[in-house]
N, C-alpha and C. Protein backbone atom coordinates (compact mmCIF):
# COMPACT_ATOMS: atom_id res chain seq x y z
N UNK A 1 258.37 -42.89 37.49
CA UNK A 1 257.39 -41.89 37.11
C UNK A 1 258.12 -40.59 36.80
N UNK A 2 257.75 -40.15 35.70
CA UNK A 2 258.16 -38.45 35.47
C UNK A 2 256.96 -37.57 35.06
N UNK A 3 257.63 -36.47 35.21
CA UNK A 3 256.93 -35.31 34.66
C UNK A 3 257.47 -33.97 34.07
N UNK A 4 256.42 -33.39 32.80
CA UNK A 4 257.18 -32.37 32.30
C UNK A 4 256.36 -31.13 33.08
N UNK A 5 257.00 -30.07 33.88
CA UNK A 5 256.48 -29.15 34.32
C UNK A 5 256.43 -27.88 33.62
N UNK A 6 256.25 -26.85 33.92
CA UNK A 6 256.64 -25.50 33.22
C UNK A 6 256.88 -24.45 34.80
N UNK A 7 257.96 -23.68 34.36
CA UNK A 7 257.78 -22.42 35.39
C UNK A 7 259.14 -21.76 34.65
N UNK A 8 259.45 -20.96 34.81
CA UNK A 8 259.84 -19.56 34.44
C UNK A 8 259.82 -19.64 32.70
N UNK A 9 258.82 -19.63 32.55
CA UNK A 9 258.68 -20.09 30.79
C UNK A 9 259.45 -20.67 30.38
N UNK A 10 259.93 -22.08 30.98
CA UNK A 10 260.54 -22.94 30.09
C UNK A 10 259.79 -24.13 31.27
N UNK A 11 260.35 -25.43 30.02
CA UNK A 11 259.56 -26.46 30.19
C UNK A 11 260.62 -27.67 30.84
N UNK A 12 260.75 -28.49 31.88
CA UNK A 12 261.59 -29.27 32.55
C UNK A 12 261.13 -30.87 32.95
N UNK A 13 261.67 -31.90 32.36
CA UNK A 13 261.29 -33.44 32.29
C UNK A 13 262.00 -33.48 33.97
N UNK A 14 261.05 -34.14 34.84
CA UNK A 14 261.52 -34.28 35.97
C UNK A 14 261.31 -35.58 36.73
N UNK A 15 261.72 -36.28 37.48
CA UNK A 15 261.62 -37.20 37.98
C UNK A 15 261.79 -37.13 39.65
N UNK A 16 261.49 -37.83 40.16
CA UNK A 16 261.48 -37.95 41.93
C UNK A 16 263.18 -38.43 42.38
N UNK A 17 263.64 -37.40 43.52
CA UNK A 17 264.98 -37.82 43.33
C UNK A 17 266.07 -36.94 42.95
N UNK A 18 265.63 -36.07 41.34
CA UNK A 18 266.63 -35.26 40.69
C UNK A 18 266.77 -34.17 41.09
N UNK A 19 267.78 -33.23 40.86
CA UNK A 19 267.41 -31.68 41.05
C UNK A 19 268.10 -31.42 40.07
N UNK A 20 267.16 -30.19 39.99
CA UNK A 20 266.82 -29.44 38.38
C UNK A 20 267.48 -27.92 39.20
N UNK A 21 268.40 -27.02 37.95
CA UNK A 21 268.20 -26.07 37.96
C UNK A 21 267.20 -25.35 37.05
N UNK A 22 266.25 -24.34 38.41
CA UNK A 22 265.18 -23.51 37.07
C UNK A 22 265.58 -21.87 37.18
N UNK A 23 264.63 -21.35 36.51
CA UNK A 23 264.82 -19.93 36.90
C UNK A 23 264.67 -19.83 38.14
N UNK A 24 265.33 -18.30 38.52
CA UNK A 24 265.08 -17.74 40.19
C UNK A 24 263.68 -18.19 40.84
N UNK A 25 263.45 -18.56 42.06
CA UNK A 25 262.25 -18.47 42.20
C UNK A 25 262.37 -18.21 43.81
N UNK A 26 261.23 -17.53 44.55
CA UNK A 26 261.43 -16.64 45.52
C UNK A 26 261.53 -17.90 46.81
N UNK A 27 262.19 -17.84 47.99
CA UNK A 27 261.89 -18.64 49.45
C UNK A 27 263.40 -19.43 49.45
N UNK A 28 263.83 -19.34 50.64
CA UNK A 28 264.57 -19.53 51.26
C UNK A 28 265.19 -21.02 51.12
N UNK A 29 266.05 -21.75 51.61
CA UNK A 29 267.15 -22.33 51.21
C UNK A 29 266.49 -23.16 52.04
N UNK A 30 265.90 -24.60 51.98
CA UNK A 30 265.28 -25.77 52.31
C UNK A 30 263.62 -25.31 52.37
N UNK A 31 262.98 -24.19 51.94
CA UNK A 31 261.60 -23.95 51.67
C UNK A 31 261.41 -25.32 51.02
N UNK A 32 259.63 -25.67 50.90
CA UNK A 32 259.23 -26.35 49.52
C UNK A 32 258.47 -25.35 49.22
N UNK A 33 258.41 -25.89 48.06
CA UNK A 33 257.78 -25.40 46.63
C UNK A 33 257.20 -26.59 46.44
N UNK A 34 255.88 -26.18 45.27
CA UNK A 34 255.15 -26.35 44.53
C UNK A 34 254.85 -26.61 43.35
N UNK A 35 255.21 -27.33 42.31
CA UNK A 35 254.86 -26.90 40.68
C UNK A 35 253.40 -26.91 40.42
N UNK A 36 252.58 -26.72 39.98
CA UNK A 36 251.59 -26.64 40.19
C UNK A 36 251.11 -26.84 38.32
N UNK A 37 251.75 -26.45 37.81
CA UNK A 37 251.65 -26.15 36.11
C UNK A 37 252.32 -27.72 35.47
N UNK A 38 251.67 -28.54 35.48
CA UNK A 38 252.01 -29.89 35.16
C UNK A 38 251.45 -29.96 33.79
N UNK A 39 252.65 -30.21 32.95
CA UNK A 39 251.46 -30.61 31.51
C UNK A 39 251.48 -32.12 30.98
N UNK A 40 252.22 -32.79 31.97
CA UNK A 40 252.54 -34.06 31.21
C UNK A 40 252.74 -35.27 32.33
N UNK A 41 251.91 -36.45 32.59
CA UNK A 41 252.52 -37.07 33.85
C UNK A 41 252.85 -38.77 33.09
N UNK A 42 253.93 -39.18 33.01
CA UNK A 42 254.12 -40.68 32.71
C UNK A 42 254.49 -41.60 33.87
N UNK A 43 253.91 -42.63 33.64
CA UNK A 43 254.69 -43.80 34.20
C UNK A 43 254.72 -44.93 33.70
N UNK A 44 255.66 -46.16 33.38
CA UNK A 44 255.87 -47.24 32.18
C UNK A 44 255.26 -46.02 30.65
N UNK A 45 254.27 -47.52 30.28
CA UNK A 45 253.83 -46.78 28.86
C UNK A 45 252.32 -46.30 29.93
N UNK A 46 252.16 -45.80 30.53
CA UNK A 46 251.16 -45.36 30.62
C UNK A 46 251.19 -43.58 30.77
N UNK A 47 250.65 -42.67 30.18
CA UNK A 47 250.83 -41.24 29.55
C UNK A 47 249.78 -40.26 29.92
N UNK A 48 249.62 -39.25 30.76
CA UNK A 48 248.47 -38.40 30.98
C UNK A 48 248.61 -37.20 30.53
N UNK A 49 248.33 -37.16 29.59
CA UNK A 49 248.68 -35.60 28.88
C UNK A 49 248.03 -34.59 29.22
N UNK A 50 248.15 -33.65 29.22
CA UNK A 50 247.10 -32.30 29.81
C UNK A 50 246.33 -31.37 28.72
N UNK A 51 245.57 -30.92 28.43
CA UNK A 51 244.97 -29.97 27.34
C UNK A 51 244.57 -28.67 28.20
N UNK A 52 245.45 -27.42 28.53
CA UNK A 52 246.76 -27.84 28.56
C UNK A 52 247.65 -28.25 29.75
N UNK A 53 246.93 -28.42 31.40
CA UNK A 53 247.67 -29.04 31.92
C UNK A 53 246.82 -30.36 32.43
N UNK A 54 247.80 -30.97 33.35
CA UNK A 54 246.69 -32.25 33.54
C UNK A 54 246.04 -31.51 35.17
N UNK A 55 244.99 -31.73 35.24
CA UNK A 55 243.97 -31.62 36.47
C UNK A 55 244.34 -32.05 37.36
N UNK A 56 244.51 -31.50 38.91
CA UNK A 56 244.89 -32.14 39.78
C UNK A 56 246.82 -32.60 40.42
N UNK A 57 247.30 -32.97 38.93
CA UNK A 57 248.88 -33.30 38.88
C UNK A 57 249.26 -31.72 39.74
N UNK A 58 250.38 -32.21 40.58
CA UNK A 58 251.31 -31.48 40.78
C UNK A 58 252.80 -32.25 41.19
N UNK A 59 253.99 -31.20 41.38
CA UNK A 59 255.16 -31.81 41.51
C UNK A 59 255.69 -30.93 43.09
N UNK A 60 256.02 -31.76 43.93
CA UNK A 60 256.42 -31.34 45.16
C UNK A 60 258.40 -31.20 45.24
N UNK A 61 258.88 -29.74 45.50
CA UNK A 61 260.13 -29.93 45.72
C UNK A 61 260.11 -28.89 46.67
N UNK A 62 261.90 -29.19 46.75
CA UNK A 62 262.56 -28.39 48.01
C UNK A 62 263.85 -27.73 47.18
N UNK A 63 263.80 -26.26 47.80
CA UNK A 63 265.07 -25.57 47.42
C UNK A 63 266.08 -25.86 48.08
N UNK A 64 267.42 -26.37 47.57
CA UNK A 64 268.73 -26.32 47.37
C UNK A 64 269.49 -25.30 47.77
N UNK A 65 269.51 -24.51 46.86
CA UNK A 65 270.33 -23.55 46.58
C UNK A 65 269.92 -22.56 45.81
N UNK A 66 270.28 -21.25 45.89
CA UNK A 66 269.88 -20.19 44.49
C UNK A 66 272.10 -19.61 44.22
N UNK A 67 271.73 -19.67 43.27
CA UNK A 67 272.40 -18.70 42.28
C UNK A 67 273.14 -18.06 41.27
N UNK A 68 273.98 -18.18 40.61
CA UNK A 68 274.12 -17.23 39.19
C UNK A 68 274.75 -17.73 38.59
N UNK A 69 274.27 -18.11 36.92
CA UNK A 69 274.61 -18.92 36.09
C UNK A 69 276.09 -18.36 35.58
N UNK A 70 276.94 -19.12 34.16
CA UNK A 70 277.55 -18.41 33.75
C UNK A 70 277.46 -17.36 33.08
N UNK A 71 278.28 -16.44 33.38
CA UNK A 71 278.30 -15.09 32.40
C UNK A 71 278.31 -15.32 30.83
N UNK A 72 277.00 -14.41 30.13
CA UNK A 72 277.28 -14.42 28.45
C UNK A 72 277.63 -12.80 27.98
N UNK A 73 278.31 -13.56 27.25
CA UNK A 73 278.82 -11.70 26.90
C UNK A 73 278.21 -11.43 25.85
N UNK A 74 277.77 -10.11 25.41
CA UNK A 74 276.87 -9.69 24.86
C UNK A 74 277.47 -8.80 23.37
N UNK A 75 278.21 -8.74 22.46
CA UNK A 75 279.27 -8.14 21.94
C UNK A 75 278.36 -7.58 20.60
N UNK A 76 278.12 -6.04 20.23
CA UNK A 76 277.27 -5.16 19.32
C UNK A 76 278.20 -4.52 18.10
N UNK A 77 278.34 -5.07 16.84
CA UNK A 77 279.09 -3.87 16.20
C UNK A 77 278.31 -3.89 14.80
N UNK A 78 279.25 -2.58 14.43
CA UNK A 78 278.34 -1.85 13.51
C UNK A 78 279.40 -1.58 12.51
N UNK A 79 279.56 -2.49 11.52
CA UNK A 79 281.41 -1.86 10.73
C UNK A 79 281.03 -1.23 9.77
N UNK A 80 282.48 -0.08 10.06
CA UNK A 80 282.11 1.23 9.10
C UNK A 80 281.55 2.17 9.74
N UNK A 81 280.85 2.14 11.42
CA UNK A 81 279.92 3.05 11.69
C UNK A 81 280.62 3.59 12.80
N UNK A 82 281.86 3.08 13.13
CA UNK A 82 282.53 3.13 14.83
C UNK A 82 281.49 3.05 15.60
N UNK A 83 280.64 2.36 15.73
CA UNK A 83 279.98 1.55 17.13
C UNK A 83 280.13 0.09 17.18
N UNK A 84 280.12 -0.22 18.50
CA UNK A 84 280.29 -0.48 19.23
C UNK A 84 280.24 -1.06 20.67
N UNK A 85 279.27 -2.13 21.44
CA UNK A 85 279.02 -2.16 22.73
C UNK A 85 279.10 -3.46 23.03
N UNK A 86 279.57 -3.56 24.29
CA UNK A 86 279.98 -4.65 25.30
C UNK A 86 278.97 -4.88 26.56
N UNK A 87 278.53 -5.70 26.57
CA UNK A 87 277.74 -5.99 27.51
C UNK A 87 277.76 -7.34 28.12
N UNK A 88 277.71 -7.82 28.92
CA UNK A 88 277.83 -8.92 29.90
C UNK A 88 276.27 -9.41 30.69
N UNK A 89 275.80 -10.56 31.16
CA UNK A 89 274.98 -10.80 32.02
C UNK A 89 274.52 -12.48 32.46
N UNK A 90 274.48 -12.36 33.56
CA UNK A 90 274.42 -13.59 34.74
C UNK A 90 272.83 -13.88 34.77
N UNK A 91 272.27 -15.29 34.56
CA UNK A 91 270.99 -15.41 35.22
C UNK A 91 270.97 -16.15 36.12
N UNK A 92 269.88 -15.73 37.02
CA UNK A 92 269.78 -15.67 38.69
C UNK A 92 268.91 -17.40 38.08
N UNK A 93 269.55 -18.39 39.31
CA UNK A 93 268.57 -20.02 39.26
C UNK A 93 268.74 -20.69 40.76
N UNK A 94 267.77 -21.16 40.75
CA UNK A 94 266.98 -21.81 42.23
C UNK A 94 267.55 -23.51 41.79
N UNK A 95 267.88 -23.73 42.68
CA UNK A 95 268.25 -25.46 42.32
C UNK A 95 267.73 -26.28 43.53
N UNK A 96 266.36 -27.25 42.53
CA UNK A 96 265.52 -27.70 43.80
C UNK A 96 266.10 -29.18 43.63
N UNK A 97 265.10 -29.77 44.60
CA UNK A 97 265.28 -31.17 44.41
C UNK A 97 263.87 -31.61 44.58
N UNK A 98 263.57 -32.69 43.77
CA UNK A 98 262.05 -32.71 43.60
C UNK A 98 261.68 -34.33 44.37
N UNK A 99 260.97 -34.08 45.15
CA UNK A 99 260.57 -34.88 46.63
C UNK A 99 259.75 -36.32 45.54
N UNK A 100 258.63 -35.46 45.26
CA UNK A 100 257.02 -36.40 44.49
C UNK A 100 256.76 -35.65 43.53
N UNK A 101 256.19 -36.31 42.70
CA UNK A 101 254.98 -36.53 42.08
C UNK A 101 253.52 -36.94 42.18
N UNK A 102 252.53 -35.70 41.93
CA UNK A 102 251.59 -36.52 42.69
C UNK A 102 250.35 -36.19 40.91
N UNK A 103 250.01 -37.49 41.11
CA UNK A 103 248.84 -37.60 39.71
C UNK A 103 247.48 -36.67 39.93
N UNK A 104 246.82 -36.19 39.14
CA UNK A 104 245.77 -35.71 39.35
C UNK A 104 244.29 -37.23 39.32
C-alpha cells in the first residue's frame, strides 16, 4: 500500500516502512506525527483518489531526526555594472519514518 501526501508544499509517494525526508516540521526526536493531507491512497490496482483529498485517509509517522540539507550557493551578477552578490543557504528537514497507512 502507498500514499501520496502533501506537507510543506510539496508532494511525497510514501509507503509503510520508508523514511522520507520533508520540510522542518515542529516535535521532538521519536514524537509521532500525523499527515493528515492525503490526496492519493493505492493498493495493487486498486486507487482512491481524493477531490482534493481523500476523506478520512491519513498517514501515521515518527520523527527520526531533524536537520540541514546541503548548502546552495546563491551567486548575483550584473556585467558591466560592478555588482555583484554571494549568498549561501541550508534548508532545515525532519526525517520521519512512516509507521501506517490508514484508508478513509
Amino acid at each position: 500500500m502507498y500514499a501520496i501526501i502533501k506537507t510543506g508544499g510539496k508532494q511525497y509517494r510514501v509507503q509503510a516502512g520508508e523514511q522520507v525526508k520533508v520540510e522542518g516540521l515542529p516535535g521532538e526526536v521519536g514524537a509521532k506525527v500525523a499527515f493528515d493531507e492525503v490526496l492519493l491512497v493505492g493498493a495493487g490496482d486498486s486507487v482512491k483518489l481524493g477531490a482534493p483529498l481523500v476523506s478520512g485517509a491519513k498517514v501515521n509517522a515518527t520523527v527520526l531526526a531533524h536537520g540541514r540539507g546541503e548548502k546552495v550557493k546563491i551567486f548575483k551578477l550584473r556585467r558591466r555594472k560592478h555588482f555583484q552578490k554571494s549568498q549561501g543557504h541550508r534548508q532545515s528537514y525532519t526525517e520521519v519514518r512512516i509507521d501506517d497507512i490508514v484508508q478513509g
